[in-house]
N, C-alpha and C. Protein backbone atom coordinates (compact mmCIF):
# COMPACT_ATOMS: atom_id res chain seq x y z
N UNK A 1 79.78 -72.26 -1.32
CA UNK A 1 78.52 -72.42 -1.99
C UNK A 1 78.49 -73.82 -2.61
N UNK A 2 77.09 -74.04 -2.57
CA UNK A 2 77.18 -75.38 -3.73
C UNK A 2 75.89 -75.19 -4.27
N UNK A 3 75.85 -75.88 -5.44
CA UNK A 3 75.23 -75.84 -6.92
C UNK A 3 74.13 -77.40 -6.36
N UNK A 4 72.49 -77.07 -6.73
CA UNK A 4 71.48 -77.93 -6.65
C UNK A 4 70.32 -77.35 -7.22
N UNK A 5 69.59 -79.17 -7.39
CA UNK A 5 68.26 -78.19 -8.01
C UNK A 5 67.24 -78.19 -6.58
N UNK A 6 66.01 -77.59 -6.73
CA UNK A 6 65.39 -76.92 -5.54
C UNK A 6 64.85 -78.33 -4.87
N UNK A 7 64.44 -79.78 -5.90
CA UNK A 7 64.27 -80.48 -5.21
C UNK A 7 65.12 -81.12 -4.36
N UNK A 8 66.84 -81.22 -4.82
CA UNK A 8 67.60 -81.77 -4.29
C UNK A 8 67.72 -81.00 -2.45
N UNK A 9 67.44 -80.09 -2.29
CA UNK A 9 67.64 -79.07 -1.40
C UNK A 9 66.24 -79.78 -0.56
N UNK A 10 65.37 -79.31 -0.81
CA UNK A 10 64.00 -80.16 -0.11
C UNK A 10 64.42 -81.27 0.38
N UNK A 11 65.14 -82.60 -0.11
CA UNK A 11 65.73 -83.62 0.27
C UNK A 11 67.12 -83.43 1.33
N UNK A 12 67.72 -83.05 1.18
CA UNK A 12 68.56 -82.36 2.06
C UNK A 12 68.25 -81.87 3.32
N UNK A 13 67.67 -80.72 3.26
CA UNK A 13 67.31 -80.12 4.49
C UNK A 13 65.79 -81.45 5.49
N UNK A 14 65.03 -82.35 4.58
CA UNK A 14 64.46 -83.07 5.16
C UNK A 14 65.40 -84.25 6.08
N UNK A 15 66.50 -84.80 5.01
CA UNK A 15 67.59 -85.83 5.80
C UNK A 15 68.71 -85.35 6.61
N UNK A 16 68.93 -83.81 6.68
CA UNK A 16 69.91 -83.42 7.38
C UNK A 16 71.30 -83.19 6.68
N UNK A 17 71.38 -83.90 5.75
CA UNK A 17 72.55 -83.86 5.10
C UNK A 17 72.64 -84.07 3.65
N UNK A 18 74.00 -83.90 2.79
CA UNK A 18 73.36 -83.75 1.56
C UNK A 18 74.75 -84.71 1.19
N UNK A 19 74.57 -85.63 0.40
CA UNK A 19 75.49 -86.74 -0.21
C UNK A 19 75.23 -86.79 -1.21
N UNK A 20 76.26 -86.34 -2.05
CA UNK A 20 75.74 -86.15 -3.67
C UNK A 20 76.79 -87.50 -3.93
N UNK A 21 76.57 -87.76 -5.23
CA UNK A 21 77.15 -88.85 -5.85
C UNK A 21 79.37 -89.06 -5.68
N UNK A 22 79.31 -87.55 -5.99
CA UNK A 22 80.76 -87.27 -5.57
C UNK A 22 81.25 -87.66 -4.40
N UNK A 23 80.50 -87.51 -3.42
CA UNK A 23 81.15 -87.85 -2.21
C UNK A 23 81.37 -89.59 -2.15
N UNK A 24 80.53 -90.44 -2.99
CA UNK A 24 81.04 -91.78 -2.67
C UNK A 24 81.97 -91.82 -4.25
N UNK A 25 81.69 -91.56 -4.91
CA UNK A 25 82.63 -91.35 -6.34
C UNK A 25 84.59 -90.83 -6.09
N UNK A 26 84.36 -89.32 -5.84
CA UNK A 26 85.56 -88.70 -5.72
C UNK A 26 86.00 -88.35 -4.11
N UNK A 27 85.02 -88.68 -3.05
CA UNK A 27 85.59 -88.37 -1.91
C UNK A 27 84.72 -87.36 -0.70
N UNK A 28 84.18 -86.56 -2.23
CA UNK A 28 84.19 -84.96 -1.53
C UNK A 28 82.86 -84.40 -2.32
N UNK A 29 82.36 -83.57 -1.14
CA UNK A 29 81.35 -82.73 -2.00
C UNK A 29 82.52 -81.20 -2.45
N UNK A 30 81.65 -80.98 -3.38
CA UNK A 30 81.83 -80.30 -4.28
C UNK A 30 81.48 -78.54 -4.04
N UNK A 31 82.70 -77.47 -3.85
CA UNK A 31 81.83 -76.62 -3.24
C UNK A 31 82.75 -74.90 -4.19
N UNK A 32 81.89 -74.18 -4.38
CA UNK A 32 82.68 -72.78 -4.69
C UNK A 32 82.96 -71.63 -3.95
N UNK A 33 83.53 -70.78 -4.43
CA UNK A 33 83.31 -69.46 -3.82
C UNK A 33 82.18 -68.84 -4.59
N UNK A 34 81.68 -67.49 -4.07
CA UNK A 34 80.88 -67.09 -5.23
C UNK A 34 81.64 -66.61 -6.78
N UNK A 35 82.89 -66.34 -6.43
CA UNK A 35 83.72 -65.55 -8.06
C UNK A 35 83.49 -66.98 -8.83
N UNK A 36 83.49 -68.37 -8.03
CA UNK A 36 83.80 -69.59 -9.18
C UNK A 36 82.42 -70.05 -9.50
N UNK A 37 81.49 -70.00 -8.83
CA UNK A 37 80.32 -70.87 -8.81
C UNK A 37 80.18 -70.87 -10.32
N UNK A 38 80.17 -70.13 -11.26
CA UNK A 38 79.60 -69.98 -12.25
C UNK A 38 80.13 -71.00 -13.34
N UNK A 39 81.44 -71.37 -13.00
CA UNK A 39 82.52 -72.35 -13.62
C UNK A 39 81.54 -73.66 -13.63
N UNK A 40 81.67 -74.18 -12.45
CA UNK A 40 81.29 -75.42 -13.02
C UNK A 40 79.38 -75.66 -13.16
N UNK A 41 78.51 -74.27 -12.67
CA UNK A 41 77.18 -74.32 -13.08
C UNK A 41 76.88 -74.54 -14.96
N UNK A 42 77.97 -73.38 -15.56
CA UNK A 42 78.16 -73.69 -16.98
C UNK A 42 78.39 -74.98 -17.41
N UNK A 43 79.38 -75.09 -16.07
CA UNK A 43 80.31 -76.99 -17.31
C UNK A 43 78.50 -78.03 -17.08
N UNK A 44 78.30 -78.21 -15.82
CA UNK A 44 77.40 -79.05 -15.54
C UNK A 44 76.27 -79.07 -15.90
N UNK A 45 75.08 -77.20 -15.93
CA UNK A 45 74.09 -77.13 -15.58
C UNK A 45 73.32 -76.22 -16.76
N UNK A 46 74.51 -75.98 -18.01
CA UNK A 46 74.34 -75.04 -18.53
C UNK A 46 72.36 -75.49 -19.24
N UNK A 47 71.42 -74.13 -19.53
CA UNK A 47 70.20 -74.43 -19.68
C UNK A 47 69.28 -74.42 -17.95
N UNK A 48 69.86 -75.16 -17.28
CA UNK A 48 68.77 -75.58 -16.50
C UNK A 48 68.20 -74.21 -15.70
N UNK A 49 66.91 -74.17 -15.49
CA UNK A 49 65.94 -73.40 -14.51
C UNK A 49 66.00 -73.34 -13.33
N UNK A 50 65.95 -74.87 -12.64
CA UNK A 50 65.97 -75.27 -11.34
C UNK A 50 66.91 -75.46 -10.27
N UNK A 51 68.22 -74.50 -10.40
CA UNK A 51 68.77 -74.89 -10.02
C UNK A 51 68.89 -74.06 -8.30
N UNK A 52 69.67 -73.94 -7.06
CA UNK A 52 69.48 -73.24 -6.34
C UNK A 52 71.28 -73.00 -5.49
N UNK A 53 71.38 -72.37 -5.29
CA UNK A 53 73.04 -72.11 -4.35
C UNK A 53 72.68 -71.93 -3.16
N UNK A 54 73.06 -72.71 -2.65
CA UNK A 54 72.89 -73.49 -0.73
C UNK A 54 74.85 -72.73 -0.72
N UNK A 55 74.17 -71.85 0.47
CA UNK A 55 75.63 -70.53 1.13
C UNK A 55 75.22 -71.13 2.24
N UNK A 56 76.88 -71.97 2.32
CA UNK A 56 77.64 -72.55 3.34
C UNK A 56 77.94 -71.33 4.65
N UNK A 57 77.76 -71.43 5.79
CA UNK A 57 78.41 -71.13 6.74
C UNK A 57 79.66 -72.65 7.38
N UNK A 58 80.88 -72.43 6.52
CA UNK A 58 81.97 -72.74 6.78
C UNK A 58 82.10 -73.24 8.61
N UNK A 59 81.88 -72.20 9.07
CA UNK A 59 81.98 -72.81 10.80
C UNK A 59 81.18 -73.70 11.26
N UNK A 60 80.14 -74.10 10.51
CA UNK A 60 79.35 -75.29 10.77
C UNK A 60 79.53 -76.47 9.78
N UNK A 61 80.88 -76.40 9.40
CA UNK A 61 81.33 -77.74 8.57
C UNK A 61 81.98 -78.43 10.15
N UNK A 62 81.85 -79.68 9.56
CA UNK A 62 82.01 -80.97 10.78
C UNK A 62 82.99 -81.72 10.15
N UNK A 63 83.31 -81.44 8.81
CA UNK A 63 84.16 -82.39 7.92
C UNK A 63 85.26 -81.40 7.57
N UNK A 64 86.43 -81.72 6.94
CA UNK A 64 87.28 -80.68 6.65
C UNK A 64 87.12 -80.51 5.37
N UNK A 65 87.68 -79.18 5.20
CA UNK A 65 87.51 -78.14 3.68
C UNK A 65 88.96 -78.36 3.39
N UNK A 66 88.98 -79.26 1.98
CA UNK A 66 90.82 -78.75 1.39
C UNK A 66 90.53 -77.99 0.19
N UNK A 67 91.28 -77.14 0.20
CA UNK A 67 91.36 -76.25 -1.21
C UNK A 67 92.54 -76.72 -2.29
N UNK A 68 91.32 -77.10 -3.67
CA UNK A 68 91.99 -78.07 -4.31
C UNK A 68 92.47 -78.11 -6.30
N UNK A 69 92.88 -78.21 -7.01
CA UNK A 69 92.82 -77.50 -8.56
C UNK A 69 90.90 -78.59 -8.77
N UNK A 70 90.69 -77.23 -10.05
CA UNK A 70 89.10 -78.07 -10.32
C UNK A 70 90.00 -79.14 -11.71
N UNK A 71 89.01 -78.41 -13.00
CA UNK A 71 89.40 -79.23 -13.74
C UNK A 71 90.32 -78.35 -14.92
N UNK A 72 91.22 -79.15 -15.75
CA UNK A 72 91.94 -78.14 -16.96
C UNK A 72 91.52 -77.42 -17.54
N UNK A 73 90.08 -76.75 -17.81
CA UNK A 73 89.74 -75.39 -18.47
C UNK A 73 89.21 -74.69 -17.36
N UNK A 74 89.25 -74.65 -16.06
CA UNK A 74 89.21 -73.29 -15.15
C UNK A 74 90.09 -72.65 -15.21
N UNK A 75 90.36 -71.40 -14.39
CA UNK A 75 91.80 -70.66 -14.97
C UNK A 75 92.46 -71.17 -14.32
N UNK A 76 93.87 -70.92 -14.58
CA UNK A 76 94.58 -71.61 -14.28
C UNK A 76 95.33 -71.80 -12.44
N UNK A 77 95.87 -72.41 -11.85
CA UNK A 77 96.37 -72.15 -10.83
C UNK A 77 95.06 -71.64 -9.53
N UNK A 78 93.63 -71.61 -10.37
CA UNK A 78 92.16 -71.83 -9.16
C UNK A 78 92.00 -72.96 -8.33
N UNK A 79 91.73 -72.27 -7.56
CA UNK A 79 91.23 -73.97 -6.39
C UNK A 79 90.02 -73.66 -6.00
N UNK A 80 89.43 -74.82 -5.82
CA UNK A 80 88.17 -75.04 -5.24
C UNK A 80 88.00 -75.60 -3.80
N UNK A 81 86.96 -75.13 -3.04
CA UNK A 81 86.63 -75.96 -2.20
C UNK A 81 85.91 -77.25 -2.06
N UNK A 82 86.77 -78.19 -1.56
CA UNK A 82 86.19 -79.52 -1.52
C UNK A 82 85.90 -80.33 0.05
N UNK A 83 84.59 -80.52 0.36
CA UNK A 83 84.19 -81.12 1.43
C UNK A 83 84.56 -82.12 1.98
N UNK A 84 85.46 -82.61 2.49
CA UNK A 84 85.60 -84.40 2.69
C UNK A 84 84.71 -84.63 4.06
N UNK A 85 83.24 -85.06 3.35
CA UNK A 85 82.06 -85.23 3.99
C UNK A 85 80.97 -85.12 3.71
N UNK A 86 79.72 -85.40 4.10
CA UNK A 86 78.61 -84.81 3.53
C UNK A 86 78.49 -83.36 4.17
N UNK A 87 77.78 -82.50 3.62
CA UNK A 87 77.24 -81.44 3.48
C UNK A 87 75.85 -81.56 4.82
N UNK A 88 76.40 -81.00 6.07
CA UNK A 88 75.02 -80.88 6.89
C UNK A 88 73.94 -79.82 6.66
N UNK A 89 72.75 -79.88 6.43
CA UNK A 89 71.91 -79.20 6.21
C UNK A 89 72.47 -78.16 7.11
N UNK A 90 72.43 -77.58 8.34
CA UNK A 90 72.86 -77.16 9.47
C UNK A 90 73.91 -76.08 8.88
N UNK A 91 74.81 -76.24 8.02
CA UNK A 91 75.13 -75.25 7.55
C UNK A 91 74.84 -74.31 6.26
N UNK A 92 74.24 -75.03 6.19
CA UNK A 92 73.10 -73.85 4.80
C UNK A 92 72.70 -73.01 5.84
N UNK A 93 73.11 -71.46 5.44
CA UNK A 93 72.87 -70.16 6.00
C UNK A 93 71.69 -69.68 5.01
N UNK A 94 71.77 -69.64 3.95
CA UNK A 94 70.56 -69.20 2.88
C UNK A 94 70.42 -69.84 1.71
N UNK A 95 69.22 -69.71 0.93
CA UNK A 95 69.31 -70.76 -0.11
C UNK A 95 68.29 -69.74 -1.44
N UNK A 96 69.65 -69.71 -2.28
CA UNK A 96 69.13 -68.64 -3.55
C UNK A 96 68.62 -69.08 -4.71
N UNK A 97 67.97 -68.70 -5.72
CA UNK A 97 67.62 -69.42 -6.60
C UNK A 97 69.05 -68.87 -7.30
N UNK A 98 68.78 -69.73 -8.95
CA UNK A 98 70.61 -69.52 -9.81
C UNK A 98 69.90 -69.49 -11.06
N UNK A 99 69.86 -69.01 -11.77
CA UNK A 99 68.63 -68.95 -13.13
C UNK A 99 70.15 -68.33 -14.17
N UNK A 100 69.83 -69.15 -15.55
CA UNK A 100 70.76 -68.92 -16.65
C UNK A 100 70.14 -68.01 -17.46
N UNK A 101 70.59 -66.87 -18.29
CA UNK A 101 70.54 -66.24 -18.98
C UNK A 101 69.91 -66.29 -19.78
N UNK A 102 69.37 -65.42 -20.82
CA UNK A 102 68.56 -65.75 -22.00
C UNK A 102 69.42 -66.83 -23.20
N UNK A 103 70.39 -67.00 -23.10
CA UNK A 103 71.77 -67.84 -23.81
C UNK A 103 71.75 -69.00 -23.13
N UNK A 104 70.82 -69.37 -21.41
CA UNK A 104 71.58 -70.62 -21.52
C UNK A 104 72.25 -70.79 -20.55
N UNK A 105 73.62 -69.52 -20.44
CA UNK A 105 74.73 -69.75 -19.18
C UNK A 105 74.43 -68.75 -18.08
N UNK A 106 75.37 -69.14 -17.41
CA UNK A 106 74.83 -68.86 -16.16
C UNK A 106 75.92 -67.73 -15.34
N UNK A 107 75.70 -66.25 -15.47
CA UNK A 107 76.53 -65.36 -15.31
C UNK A 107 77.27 -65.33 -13.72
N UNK A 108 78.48 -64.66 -14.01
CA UNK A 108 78.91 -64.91 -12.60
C UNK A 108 78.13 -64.29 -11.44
N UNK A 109 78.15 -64.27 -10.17
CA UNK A 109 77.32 -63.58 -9.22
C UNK A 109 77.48 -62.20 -9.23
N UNK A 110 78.60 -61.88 -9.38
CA UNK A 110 78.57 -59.82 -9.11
C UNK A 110 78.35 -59.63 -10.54
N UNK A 111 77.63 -60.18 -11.30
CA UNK A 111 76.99 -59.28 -12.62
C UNK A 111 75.33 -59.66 -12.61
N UNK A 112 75.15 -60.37 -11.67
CA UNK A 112 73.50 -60.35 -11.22
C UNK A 112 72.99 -58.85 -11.06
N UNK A 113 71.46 -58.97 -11.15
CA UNK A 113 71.22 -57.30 -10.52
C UNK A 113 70.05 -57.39 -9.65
């Protein structure tokens, strides 16, 4: 999965691919499972409305996936998935909205209803 707002996604799926700042910064886009997504939507996104989770179909990555530690307050010994590449539209299988709580944060996915 990865974490965007609905315009960033519109831009994306129009250019084919999605190059967020990370990828010329740290290397890599930036990607979760659903148990983690919620980790870094809090660290980054906590408040926002707009945001949307673009679900990767993995077999249509063109770039390789390393599984990698995030940052020192995830739990401990978690890895994340990290893209070394851009993100092809082509593998966005579905695209959900991600809406935060009456608080703000943004609950994990299996406590959605």
């Amino acid at each position: 999965m990865h974490l965007c707002s609905a315009a960033e996604w519109q831009a994306i799926s129009a250019q084919g691919e999605h190059r967020p700042e990370s990828l010329a910064s740290a290397g890599f886009v930036h990607l979760s499972t659903p148990a983690q997504v919620h980790l870094p939507a809090n660290r980054l996104y906590a408040g926002r409305t707009d945001l949307v989770l673009l679900h990767i179909d993995p077999d249509r990555l063109t770039d390789p996936v390393l599984w990698e530690p995030g940052v020192p307050t995830d739990p401990e010994a978690m890895k994340f998935p990290h893209l070394y590449g851009p993100l092809p539209a082509a593998a966005v299988r579905a695209v959900t909205p991600y809406r935060p709580g009456p608080d703000g944060t943004f609950p994990p996915l299996d406590q959605l209803t």
